[in-house]
N, C-alpha and C. Protein backbone atom coordinates (compact mmCIF):
# COMPACT_ATOMS: atom_id res chain seq x y z
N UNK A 1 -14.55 -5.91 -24.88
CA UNK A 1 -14.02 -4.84 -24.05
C UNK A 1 -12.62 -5.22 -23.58
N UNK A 2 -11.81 -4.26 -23.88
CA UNK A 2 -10.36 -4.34 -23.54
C UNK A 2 -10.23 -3.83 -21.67
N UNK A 3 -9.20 -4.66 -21.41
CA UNK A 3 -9.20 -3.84 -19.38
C UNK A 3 -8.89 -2.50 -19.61
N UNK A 4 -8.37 -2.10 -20.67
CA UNK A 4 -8.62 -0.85 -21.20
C UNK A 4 -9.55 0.38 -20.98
N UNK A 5 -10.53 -0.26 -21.31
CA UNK A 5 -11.84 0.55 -21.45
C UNK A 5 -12.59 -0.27 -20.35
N UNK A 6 -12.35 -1.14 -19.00
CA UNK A 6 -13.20 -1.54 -18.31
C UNK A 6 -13.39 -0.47 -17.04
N UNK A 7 -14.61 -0.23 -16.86
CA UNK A 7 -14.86 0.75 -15.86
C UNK A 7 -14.61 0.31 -14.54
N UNK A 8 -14.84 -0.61 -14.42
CA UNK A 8 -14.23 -1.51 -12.70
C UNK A 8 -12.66 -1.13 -12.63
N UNK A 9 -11.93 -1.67 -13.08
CA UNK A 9 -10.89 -1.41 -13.64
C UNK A 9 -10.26 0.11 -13.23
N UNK A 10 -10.72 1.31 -14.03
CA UNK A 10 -10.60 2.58 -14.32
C UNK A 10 -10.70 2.85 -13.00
N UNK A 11 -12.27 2.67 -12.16
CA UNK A 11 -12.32 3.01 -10.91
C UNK A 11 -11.26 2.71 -9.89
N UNK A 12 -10.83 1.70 -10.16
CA UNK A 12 -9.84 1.11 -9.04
C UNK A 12 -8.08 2.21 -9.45
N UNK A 13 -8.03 2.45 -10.68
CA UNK A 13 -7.25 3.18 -11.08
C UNK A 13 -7.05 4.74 -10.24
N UNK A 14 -8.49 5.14 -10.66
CA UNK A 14 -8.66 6.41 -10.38
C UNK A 14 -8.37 6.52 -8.29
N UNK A 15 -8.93 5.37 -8.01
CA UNK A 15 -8.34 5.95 -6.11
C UNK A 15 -7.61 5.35 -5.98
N UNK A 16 -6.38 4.39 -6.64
CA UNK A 16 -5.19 4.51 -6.38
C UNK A 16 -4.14 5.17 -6.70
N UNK A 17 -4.64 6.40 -7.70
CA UNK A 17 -3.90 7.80 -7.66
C UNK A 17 -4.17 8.66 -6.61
N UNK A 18 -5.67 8.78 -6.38
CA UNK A 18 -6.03 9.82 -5.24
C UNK A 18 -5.32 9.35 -4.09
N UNK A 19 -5.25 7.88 -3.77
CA UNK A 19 -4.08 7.87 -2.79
C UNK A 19 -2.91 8.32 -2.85
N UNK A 20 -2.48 7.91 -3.78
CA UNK A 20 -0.75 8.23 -3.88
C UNK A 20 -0.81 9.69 -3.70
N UNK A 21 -1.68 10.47 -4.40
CA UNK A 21 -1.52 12.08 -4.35
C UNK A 21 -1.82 12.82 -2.86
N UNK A 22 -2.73 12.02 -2.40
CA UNK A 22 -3.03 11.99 -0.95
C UNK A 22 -1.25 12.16 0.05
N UNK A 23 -0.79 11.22 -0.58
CA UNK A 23 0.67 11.05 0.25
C UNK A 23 2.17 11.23 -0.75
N UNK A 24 1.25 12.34 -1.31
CA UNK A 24 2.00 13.74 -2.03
C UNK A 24 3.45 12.51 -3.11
N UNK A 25 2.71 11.61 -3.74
CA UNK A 25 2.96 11.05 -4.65
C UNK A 25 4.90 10.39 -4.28
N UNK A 26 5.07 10.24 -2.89
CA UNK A 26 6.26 9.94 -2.53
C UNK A 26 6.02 8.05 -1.92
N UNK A 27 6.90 7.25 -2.68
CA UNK A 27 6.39 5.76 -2.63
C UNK A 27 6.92 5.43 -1.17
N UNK A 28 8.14 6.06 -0.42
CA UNK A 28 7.99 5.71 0.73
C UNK A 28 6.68 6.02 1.73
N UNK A 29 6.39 6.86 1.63
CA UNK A 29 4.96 7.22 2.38
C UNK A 29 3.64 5.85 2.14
N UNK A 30 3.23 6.07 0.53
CA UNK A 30 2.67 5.25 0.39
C UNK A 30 2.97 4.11 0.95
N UNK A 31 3.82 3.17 1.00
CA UNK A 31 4.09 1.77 1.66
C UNK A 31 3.68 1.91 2.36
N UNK A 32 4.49 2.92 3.67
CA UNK A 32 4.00 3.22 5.00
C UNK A 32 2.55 3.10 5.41
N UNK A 33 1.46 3.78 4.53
CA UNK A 33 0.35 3.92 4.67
C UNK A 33 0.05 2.57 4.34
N UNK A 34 -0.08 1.51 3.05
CA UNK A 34 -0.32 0.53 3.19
C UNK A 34 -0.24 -0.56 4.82
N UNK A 35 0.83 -0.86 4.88
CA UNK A 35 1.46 -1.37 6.02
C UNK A 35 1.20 -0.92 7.13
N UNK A 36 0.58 0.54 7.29
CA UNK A 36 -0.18 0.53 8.24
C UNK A 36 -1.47 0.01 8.46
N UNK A 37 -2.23 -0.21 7.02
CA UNK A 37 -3.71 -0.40 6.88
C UNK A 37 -3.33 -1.77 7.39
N UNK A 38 -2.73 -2.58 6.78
CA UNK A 38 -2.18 -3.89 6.95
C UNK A 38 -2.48 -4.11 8.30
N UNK A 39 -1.77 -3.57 9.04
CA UNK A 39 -1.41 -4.07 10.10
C UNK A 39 -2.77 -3.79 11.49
N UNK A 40 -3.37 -2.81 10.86
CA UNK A 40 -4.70 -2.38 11.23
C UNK A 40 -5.88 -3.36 10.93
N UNK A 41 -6.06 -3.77 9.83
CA UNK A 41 -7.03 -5.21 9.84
C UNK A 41 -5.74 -6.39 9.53
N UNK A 42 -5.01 -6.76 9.82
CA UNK A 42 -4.60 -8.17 9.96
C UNK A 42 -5.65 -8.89 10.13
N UNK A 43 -7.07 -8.60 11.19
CA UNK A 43 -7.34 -10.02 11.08
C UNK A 43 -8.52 -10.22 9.82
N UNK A 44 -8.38 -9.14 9.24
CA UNK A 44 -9.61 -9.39 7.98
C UNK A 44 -8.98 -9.49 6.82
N UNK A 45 -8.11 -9.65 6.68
CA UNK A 45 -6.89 -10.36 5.24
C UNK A 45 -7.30 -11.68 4.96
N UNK A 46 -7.07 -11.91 4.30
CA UNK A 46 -6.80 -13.68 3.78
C UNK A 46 -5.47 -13.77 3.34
N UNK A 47 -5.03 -14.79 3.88
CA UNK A 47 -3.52 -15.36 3.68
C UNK A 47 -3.27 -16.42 2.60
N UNK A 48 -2.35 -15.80 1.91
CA UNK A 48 -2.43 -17.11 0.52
C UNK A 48 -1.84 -18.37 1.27
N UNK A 49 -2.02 -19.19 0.51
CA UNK A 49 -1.51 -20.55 0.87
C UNK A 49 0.45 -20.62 1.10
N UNK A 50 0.82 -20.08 0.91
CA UNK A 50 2.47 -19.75 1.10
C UNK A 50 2.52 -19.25 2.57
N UNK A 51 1.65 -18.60 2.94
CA UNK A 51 2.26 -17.83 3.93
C UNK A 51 1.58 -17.92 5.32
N UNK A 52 1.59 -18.10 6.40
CA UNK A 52 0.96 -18.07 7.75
C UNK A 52 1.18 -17.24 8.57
N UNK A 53 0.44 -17.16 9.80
CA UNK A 53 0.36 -15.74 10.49
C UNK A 53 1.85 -15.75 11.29
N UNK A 54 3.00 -16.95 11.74
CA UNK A 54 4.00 -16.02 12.01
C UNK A 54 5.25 -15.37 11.20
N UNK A 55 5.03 -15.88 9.63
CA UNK A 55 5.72 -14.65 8.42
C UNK A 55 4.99 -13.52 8.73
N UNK A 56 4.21 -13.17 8.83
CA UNK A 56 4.16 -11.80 9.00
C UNK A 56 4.72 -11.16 9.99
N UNK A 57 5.84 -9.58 9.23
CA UNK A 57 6.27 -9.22 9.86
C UNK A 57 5.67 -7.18 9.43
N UNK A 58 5.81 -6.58 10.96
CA UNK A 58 5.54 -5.38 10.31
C UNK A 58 6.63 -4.71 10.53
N UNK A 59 7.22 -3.93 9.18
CA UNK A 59 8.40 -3.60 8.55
C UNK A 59 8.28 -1.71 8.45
N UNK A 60 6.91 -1.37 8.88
CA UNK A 60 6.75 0.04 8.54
C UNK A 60 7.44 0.82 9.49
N UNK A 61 8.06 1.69 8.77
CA UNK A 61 8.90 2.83 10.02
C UNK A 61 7.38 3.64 9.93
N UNK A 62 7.77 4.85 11.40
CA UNK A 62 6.81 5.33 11.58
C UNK A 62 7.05 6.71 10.44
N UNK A 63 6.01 7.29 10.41
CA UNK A 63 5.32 8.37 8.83
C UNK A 63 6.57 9.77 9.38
N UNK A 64 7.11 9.65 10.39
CA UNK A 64 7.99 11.00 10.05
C UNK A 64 9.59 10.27 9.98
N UNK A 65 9.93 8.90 9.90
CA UNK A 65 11.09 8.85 9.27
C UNK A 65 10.78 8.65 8.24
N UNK A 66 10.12 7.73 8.00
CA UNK A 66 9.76 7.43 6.20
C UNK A 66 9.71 9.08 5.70
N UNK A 67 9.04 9.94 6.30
CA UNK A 67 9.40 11.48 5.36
C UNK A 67 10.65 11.86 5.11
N UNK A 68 11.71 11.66 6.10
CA UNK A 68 12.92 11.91 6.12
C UNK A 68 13.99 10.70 5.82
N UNK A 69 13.58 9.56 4.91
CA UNK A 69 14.59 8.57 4.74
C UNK A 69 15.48 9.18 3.74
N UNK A 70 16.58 8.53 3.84
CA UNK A 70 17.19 9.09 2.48
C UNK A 70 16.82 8.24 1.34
N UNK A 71 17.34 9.09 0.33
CA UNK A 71 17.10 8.45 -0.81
C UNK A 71 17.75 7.69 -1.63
N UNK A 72 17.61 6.70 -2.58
CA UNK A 72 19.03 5.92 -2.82
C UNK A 72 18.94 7.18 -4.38
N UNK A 73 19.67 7.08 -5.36
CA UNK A 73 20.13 7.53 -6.57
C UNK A 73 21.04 8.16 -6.99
């Protein structure tokens, strides 16, 4: 079986579109939403070996500038 055709895989595929579409497929939003989850369980993460709890920084603007950032292009 190729990761191709793996159904674990596929699943994890399939609701990380329904998210993105959730937040109308715009990647600033999405972050936002990450980084909020983030920052919402901090303490149920695991931290790789690089990094300790005072690197973490939270970087998320709040969900109505991120709607209105500009755009670079």
């Amino acid at each position: 079986m190729t990761t191709k055709d793996d159904p674990a895989l596929e699943a994890v595929r399939k609701v990380r579109r329904d998210i993105s579409r959730e937040h109308g497929n715009d990647p600033a939003r999405l972050i936002h939403h990450y980084a909020e989850l983030q920052a919402r369980f901090k303490g149920r993460l695991i931290q790789g070996p690089e990094s300790n709890d005072s690197t973490w920084e939270d970087t998320a603007q709040p969900a109505a500038e991120a709607d209105h950032a500009p755009r670079g292009g």
